[in-house]
PDB file of N, CA and C in Angstrom:
ATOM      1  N   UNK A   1     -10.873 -11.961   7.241  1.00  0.00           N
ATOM      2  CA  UNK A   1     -10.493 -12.718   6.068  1.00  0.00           C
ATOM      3  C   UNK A   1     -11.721 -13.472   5.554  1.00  0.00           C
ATOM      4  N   UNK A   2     -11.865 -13.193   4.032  1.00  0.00           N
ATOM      5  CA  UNK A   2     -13.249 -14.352   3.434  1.00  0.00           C
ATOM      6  C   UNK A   2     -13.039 -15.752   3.814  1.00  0.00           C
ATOM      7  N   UNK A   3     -13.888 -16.355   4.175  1.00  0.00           N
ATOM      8  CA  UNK A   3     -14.229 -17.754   4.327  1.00  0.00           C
ATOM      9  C   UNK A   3     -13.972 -17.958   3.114  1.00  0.00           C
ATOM     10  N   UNK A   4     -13.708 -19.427   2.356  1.00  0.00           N
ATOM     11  CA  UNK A   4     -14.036 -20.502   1.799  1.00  0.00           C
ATOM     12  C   UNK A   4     -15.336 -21.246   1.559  1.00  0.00           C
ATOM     13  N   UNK A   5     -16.227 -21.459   0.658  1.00  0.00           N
ATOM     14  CA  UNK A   5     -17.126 -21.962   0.897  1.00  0.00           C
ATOM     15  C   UNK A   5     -16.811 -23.465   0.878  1.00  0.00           C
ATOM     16  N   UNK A   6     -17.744 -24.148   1.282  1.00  0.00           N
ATOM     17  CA  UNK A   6     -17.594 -25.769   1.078  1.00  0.00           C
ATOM     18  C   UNK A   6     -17.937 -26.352  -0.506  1.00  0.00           C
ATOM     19  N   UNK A   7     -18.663 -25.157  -0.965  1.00  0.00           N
ATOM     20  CA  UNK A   7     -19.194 -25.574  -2.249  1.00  0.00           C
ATOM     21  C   UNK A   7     -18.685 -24.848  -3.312  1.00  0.00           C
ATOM     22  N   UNK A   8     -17.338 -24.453  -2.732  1.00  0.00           N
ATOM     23  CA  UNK A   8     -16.282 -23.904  -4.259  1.00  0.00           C
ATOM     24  C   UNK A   8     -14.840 -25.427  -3.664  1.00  0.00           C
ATOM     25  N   UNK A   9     -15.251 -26.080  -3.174  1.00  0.00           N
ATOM     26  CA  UNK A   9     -14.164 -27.542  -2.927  1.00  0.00           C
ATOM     27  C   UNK A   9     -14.926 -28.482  -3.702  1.00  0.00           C
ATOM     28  N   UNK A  10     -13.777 -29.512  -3.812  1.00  0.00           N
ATOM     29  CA  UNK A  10     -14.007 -30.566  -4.787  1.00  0.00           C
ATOM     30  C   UNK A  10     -13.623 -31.589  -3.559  1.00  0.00           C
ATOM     31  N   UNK A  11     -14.500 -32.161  -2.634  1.00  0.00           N
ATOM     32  CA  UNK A  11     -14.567 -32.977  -1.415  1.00  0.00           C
ATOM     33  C   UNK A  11     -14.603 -34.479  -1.432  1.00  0.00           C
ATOM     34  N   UNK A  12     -15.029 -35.281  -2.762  1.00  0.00           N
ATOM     35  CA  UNK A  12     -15.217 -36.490  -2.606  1.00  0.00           C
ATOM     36  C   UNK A  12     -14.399 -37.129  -3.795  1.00  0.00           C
ATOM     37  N   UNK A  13     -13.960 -37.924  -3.547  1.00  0.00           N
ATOM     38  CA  UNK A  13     -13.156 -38.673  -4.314  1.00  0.00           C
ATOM     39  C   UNK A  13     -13.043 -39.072  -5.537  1.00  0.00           C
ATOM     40  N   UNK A  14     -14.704 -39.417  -5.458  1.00  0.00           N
ATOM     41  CA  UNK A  14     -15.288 -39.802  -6.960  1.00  0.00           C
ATOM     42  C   UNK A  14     -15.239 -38.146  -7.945  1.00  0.00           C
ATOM     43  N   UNK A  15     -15.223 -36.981  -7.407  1.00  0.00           N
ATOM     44  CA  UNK A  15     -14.750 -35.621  -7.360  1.00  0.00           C
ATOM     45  C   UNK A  15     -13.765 -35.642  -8.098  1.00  0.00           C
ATOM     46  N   UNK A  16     -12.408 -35.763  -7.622  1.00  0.00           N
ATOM     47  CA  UNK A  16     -10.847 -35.969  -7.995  1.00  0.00           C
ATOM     48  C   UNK A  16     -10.632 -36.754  -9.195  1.00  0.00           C
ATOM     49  N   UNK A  17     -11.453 -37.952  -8.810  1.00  0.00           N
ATOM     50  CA  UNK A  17     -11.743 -39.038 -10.323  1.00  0.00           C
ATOM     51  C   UNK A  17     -11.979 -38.811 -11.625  1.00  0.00           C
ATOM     52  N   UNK A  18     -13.004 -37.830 -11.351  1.00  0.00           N
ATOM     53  CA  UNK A  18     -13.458 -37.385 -12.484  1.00  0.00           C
ATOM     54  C   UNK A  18     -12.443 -36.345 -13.257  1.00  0.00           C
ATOM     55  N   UNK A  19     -12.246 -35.134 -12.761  1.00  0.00           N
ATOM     56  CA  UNK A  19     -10.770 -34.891 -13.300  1.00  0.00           C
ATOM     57  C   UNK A  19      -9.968 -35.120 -14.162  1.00  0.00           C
ATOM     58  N   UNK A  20      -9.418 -36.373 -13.003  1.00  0.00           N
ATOM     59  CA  UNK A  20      -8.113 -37.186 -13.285  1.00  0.00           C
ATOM     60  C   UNK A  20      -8.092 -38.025 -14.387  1.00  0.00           C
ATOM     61  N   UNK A  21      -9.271 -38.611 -14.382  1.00  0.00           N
ATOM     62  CA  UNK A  21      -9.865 -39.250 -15.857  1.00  0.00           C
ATOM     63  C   UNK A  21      -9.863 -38.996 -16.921  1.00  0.00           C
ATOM     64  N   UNK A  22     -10.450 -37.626 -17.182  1.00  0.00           N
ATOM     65  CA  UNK A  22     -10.479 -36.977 -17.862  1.00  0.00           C
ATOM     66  C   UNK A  22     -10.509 -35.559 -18.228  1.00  0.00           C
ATOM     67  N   UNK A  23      -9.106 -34.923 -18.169  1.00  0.00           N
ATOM     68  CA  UNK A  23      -8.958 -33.447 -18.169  1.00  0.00           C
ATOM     69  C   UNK A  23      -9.418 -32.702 -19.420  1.00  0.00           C
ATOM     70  N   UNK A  24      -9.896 -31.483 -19.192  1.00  0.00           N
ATOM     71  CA  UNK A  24     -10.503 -31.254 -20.834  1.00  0.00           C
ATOM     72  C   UNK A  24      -9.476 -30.300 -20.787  1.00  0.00           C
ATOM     73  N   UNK A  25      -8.362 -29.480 -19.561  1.00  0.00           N
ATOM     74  CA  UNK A  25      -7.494 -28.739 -19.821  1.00  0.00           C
ATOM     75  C   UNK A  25      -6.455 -29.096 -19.091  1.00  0.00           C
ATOM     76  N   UNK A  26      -4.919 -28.775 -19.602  1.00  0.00           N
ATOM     77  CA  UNK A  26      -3.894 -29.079 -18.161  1.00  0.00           C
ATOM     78  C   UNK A  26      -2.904 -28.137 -18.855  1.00  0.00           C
ATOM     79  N   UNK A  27      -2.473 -27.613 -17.876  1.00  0.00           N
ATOM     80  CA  UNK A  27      -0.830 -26.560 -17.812  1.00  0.00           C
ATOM     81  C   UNK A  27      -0.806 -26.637 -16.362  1.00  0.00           C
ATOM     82  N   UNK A  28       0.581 -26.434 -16.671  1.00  0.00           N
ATOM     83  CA  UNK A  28       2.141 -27.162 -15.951  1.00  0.00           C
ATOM     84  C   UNK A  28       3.027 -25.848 -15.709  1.00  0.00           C
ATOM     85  N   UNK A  29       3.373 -25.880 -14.288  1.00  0.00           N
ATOM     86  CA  UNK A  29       4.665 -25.214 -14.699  1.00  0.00           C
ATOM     87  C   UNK A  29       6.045 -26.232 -13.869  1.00  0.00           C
ATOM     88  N   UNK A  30       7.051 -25.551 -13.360  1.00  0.00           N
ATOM     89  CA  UNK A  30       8.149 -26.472 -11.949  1.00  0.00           C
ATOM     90  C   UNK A  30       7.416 -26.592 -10.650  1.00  0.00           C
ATOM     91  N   UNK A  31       6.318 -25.918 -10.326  1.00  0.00           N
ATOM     92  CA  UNK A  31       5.916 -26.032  -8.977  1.00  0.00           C
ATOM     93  C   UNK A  31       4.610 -26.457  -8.954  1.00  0.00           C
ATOM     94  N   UNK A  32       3.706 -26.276 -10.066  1.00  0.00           N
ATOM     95  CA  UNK A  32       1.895 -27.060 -10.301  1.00  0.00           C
ATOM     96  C   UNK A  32       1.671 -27.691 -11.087  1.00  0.00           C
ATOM     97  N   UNK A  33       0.700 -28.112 -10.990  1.00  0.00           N
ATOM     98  CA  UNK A  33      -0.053 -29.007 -12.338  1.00  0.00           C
ATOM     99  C   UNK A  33      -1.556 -28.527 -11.891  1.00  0.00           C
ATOM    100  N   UNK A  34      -2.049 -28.109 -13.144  1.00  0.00           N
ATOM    101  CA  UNK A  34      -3.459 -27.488 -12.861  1.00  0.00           C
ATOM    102  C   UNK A  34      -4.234 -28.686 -13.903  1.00  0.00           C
ATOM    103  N   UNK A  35      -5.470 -29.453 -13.155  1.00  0.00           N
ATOM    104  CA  UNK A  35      -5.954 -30.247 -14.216  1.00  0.00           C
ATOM    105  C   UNK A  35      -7.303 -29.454 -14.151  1.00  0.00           C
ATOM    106  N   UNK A  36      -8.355 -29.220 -15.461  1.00  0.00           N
ATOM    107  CA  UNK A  36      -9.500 -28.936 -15.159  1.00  0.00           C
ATOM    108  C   UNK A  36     -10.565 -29.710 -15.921  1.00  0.00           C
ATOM    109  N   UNK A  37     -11.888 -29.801 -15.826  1.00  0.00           N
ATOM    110  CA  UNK A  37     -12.693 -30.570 -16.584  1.00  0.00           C
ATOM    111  C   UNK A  37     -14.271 -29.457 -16.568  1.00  0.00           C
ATOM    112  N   UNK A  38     -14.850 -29.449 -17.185  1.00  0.00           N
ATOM    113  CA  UNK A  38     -16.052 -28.936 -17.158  1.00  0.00           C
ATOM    114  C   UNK A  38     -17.081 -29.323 -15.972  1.00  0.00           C
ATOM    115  N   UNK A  39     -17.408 -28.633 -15.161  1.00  0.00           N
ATOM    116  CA  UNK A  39     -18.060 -28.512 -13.999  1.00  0.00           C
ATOM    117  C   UNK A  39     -19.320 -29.405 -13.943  1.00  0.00           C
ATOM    118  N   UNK A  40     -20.264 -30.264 -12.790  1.00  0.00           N
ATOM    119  CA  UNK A  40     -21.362 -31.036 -12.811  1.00  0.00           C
ATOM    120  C   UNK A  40     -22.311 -29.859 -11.988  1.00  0.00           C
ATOM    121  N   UNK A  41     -21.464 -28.486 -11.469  1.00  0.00           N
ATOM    122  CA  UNK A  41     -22.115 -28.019 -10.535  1.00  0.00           C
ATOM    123  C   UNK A  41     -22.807 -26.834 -11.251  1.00  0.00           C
ATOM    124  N   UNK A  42     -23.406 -25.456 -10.667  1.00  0.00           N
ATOM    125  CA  UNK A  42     -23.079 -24.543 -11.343  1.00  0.00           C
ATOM    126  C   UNK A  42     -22.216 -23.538 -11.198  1.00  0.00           C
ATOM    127  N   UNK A  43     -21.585 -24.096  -9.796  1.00  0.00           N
ATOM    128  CA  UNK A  43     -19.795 -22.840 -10.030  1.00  0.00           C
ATOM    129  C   UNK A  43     -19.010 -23.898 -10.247  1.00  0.00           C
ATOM    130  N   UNK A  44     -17.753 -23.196  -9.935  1.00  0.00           N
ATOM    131  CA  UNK A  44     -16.303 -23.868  -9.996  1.00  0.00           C
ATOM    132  C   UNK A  44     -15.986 -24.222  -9.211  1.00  0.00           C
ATOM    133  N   UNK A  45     -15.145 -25.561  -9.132  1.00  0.00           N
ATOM    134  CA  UNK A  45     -14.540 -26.225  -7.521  1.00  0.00           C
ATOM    135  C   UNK A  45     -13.283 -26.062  -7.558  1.00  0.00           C
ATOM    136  N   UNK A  46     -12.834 -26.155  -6.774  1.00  0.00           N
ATOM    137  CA  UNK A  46     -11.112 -26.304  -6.772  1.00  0.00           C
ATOM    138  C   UNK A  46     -10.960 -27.518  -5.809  1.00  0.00           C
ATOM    139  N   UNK A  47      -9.493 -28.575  -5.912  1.00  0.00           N
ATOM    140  CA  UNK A  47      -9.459 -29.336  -5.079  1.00  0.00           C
ATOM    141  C   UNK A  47      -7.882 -29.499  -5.164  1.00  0.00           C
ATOM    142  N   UNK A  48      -7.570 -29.146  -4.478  1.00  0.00           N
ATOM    143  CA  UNK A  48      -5.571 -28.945  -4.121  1.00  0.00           C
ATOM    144  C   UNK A  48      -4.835 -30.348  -3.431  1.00  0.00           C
ATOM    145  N   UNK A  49      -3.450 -30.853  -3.758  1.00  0.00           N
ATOM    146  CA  UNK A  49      -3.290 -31.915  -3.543  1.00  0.00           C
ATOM    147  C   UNK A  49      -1.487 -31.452  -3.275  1.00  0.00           C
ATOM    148  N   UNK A  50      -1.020 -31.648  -2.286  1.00  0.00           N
ATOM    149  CA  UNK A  50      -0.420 -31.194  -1.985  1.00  0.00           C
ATOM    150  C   UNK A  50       0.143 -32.358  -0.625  1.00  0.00           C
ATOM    151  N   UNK A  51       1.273 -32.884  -1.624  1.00  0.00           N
ATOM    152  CA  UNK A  51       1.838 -34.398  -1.082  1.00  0.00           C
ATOM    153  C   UNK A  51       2.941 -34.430  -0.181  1.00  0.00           C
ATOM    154  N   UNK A  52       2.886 -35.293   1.486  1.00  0.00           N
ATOM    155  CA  UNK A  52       3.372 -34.864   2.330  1.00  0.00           C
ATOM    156  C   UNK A  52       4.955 -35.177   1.871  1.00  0.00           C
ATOM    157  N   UNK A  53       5.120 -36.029   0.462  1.00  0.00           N
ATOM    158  CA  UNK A  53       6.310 -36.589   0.132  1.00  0.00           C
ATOM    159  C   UNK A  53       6.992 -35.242  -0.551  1.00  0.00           C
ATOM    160  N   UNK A  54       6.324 -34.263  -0.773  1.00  0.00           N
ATOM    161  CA  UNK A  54       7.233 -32.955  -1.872  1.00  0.00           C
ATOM    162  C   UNK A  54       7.126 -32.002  -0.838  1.00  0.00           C
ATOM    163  N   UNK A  55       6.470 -31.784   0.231  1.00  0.00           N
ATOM    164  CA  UNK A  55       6.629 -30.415   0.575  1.00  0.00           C
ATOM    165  C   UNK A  55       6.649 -31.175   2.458  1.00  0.00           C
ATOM    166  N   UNK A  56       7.554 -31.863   3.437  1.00  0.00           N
ATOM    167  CA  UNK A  56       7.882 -31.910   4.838  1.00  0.00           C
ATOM    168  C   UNK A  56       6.462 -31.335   5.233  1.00  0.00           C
ATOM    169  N   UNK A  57       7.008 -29.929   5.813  1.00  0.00           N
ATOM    170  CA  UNK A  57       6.134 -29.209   6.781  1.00  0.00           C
ATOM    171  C   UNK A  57       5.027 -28.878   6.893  1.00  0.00           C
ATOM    172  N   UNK A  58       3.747 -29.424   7.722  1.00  0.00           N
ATOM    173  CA  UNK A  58       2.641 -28.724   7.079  1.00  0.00           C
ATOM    174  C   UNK A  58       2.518 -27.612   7.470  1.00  0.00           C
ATOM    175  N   UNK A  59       2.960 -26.679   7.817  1.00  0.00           N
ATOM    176  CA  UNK A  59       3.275 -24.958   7.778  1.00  0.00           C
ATOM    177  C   UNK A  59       3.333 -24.501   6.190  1.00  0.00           C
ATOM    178  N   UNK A  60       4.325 -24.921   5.942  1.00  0.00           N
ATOM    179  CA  UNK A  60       4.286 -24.948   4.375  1.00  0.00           C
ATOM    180  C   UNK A  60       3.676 -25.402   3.541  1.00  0.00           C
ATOM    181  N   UNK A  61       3.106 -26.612   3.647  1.00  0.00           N
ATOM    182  CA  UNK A  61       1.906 -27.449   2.700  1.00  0.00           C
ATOM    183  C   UNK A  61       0.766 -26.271   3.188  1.00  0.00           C
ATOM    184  N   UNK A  62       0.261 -25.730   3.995  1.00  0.00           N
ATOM    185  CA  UNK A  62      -0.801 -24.766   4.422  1.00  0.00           C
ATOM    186  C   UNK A  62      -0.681 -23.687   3.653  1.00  0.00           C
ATOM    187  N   UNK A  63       0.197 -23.281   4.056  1.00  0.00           N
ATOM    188  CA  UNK A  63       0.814 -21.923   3.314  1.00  0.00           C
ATOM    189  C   UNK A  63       0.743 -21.795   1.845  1.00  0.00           C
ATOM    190  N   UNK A  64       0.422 -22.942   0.714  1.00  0.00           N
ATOM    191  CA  UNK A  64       0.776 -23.347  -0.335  1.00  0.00           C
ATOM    192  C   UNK A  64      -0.913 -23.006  -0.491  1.00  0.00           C
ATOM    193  N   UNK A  65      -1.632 -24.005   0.285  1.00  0.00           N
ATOM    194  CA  UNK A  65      -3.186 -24.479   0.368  1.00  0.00           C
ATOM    195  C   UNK A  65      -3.712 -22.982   0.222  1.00  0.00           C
ATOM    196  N   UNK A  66      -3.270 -22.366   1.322  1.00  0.00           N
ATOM    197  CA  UNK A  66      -3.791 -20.650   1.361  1.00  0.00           C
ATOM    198  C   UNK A  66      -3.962 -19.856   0.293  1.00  0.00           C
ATOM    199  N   UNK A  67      -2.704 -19.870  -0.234  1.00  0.00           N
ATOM    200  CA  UNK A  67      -2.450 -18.957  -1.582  1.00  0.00           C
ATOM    201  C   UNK A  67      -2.980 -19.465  -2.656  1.00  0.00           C
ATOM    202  N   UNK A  68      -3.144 -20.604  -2.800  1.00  0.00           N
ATOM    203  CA  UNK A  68      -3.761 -21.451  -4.429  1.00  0.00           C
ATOM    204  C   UNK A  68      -5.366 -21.038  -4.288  1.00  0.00           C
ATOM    205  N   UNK A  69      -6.080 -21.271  -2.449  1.00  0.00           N
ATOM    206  CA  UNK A  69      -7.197 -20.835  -2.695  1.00  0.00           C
ATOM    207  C   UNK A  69      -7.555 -19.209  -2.897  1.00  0.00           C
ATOM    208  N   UNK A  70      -6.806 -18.932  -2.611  1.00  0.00           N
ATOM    209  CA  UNK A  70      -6.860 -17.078  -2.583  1.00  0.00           C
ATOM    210  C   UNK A  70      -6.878 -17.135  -4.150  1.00  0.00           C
ATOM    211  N   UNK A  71      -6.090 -17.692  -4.990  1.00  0.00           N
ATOM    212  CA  UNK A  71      -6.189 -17.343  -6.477  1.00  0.00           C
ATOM    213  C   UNK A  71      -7.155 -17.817  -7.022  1.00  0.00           C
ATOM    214  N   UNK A  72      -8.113 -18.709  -6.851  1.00  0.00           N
ATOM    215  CA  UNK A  72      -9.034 -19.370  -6.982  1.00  0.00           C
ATOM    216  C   UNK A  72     -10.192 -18.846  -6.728  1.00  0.00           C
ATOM    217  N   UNK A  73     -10.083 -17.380  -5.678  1.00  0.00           N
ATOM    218  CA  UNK A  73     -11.581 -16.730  -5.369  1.00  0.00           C
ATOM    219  C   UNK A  73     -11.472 -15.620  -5.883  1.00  0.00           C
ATOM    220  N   UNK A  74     -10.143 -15.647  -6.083  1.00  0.00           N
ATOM    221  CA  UNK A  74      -9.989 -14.176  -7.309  1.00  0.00           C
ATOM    222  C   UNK A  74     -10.474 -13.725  -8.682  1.00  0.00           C
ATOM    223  N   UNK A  75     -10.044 -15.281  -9.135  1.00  0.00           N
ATOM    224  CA  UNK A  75      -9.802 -15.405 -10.791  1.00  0.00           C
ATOM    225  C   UNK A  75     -10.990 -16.692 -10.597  1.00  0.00           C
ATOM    226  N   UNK A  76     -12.028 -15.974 -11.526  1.00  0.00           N
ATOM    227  CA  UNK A  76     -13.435 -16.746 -11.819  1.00  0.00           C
ATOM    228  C   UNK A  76     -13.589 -16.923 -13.400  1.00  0.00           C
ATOM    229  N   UNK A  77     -14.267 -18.088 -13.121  1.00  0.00           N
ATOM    230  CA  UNK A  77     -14.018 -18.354 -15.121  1.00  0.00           C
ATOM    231  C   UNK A  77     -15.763 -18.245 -15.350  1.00  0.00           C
ATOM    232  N   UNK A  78     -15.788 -17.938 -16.869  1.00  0.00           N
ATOM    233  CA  UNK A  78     -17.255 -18.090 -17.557  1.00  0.00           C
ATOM    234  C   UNK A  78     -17.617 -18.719 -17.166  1.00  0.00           C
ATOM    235  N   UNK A  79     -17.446 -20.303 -17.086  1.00  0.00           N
ATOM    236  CA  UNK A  79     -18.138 -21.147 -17.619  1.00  0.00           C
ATOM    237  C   UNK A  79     -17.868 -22.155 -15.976  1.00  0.00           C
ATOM    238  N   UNK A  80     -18.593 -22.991 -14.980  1.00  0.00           N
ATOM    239  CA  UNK A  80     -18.110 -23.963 -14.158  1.00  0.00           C
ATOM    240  C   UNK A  80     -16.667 -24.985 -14.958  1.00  0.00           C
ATOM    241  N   UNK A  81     -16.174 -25.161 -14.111  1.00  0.00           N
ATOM    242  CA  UNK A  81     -14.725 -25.651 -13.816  1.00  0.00           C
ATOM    243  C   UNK A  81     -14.805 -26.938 -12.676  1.00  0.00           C
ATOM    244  N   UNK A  82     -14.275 -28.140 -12.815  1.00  0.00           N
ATOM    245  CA  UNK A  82     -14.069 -28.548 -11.588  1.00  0.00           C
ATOM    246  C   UNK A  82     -12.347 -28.340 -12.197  1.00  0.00           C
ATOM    247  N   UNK A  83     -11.227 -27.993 -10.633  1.00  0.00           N
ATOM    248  CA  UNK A  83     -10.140 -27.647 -10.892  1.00  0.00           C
ATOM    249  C   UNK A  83      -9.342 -29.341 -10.031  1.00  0.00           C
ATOM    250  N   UNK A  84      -8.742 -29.503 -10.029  1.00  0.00           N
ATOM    251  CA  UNK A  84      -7.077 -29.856  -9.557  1.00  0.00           C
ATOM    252  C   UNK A  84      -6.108 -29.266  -9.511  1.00  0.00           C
ATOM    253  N   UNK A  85      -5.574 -29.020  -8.610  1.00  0.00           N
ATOM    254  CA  UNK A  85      -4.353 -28.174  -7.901  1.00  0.00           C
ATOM    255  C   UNK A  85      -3.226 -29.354  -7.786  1.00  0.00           C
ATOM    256  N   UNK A  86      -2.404 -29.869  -8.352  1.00  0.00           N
ATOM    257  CA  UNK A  86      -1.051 -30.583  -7.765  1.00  0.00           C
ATOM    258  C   UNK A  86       0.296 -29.461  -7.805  1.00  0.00           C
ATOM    259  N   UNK A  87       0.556 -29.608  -6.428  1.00  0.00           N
ATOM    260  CA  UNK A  87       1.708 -29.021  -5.805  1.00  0.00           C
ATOM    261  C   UNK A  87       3.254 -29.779  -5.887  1.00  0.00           C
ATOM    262  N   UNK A  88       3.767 -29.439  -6.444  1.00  0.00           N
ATOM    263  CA  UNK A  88       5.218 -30.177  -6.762  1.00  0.00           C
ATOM    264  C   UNK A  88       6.230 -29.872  -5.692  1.00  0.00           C
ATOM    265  N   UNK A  89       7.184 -30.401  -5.843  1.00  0.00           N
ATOM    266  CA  UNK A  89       8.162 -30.210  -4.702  1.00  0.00           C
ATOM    267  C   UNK A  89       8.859 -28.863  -5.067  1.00  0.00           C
ATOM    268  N   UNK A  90       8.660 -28.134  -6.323  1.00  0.00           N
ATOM    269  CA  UNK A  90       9.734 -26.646  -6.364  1.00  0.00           C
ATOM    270  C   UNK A  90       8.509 -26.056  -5.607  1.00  0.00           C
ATOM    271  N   UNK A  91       7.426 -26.115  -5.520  1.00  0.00           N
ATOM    272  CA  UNK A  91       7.039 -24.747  -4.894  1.00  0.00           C
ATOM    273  C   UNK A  91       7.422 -24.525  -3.197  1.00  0.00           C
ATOM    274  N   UNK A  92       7.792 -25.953  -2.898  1.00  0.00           N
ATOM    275  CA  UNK A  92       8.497 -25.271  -1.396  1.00  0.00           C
ATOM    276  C   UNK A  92       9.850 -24.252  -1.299  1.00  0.00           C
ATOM    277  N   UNK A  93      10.408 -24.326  -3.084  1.00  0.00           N
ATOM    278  CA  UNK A  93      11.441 -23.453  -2.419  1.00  0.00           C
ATOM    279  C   UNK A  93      10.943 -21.787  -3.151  1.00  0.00           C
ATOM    280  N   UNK A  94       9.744 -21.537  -3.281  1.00  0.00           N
ATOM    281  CA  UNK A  94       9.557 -20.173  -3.469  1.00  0.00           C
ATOM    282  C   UNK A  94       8.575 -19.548  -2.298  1.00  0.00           C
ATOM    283  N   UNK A  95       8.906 -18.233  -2.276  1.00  0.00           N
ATOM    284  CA  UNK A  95       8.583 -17.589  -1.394  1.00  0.00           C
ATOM    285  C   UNK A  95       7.123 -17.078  -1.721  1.00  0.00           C
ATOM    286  N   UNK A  96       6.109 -16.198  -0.893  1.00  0.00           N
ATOM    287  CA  UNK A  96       4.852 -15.958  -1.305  1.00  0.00           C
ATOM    288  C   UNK A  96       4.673 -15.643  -2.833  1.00  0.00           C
ATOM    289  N   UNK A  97       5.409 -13.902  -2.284  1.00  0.00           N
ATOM    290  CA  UNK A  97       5.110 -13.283  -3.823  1.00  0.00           C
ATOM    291  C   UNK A  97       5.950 -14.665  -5.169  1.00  0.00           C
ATOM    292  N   UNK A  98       6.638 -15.017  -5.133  1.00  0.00           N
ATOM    293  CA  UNK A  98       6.956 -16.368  -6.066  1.00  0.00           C
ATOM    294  C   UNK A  98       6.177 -17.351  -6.229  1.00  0.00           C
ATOM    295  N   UNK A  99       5.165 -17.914  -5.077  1.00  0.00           N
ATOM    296  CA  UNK A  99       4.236 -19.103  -5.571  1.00  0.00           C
ATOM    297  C   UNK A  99       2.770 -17.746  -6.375  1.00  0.00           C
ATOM    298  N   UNK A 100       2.407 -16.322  -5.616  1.00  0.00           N
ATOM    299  CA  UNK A 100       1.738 -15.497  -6.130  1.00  0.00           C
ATOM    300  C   UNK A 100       1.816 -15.638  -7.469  1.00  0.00           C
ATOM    301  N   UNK A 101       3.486 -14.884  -7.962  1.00  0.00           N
ATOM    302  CA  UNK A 101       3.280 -15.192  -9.483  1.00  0.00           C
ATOM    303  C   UNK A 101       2.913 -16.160 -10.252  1.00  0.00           C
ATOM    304  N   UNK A 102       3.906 -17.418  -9.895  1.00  0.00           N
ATOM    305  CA  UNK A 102       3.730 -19.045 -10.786  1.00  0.00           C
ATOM    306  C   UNK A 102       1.760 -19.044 -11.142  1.00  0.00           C
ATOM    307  N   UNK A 103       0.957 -19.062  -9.495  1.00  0.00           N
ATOM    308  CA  UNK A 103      -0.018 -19.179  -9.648  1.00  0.00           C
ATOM    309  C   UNK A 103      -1.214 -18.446 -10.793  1.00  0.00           C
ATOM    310  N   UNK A 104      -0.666 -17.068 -10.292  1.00  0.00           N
ATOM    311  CA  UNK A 104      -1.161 -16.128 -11.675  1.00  0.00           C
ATOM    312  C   UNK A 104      -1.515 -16.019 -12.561  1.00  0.00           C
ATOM    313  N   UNK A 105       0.172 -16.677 -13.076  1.00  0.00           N
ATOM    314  CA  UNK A 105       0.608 -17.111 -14.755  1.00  0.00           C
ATOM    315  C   UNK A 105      -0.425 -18.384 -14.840  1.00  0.00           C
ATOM    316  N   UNK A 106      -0.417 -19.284 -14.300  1.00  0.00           N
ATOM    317  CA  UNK A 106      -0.853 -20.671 -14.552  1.00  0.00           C
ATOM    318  C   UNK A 106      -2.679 -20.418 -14.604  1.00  0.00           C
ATOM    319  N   UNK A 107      -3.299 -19.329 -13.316  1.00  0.00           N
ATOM    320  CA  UNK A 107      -4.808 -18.892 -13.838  1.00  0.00           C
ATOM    321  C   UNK A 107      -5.325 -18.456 -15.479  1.00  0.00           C
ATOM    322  N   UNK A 108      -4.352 -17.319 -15.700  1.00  0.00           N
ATOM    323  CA  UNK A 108      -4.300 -16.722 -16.787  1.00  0.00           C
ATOM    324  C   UNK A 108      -4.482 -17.293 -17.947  1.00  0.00           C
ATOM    325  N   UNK A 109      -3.483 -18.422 -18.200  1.00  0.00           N
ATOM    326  CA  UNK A 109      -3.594 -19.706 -18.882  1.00  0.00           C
ATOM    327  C   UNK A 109      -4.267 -20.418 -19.050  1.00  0.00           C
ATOM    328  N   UNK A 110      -5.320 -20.817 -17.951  1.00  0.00           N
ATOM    329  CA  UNK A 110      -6.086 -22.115 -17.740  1.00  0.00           C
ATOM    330  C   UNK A 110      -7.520 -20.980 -18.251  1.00  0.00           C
ATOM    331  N   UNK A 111      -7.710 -19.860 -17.857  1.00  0.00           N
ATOM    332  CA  UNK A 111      -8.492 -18.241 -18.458  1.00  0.00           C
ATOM    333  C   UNK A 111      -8.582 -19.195 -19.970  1.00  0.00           C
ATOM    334  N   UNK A 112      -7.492 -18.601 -20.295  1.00  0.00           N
ATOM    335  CA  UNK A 112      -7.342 -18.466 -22.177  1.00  0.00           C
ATOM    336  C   UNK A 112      -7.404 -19.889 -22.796  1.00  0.00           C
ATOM    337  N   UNK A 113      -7.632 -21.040 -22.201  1.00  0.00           N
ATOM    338  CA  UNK A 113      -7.996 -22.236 -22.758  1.00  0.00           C
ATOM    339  C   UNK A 113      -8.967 -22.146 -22.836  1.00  0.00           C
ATOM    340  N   UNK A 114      -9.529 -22.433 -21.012  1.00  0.00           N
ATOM    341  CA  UNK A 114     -10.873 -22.617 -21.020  1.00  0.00           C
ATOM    342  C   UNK A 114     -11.825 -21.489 -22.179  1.00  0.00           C
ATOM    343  N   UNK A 115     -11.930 -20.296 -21.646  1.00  0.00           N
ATOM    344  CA  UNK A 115     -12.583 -19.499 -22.516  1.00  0.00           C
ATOM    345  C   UNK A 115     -12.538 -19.325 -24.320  1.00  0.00           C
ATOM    346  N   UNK A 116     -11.093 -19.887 -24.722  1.00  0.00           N
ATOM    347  CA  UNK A 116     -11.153 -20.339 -26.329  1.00  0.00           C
ATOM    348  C   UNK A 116     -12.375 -21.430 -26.670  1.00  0.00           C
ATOM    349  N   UNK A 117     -12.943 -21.019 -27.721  1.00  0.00           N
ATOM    350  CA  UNK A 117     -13.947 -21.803 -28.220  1.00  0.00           C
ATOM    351  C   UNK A 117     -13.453 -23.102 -29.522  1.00  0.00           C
TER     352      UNK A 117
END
């Protein structure tokens, strides 16, 4: 299985901040919230948030973590990205191929923003 690099994560706080501050994109569906902002790096980060209050088990909070980064090394954008991943409480009740799709749809999307000029 591919590793993860340390330098496609969004690790420090002041990281998340920035973001959260100020999103230059966001779509939503019942189970994510994808925030993104234009990158300080020259790739894309991702940084997943995934709250012990919406999803109990961390079997399942993992399981969530897994698949968001798998879509994340898949689906590469033009341009650096720093991302936010928030995990809602519906995605504990879908199954792989179900968080697979949601996630998909929600790349695809965050694709056709970002890349609109």
């Amino acid at each position: 299985m591919p590793t993860f690099s340390h330098l496609s994560r969004l690790s420090q706080p002041d990281q998340y901040q920035r973001v959260f501050d100020s999103p230059a994109y966001k779509i939503s569906s019942k189970a994510f919230l994808m925030l993104a902002s234009p990158g300080t790096s020259s790739h894309s980060r991702v940084g997943i948030i995934v709250a012990k209050k919406h999803i109990r088990r961390a079997v399942r909070r993992n399981r969530i973590k897994r698949l968001v980064r798998e879509q994340f090394r898949l689906n590469r954008f033009d341009q650096p990205l720093d991302l936010v991943v928030l995990v809602r409480a519906a995605a504990d009740q879908l199954d792989n191929p179900g968080v697979w799709h949601e996630l998909d749809r929600l790349w695809l999307g965050l694709k056709d923003k970002a890349d609109s000029p």
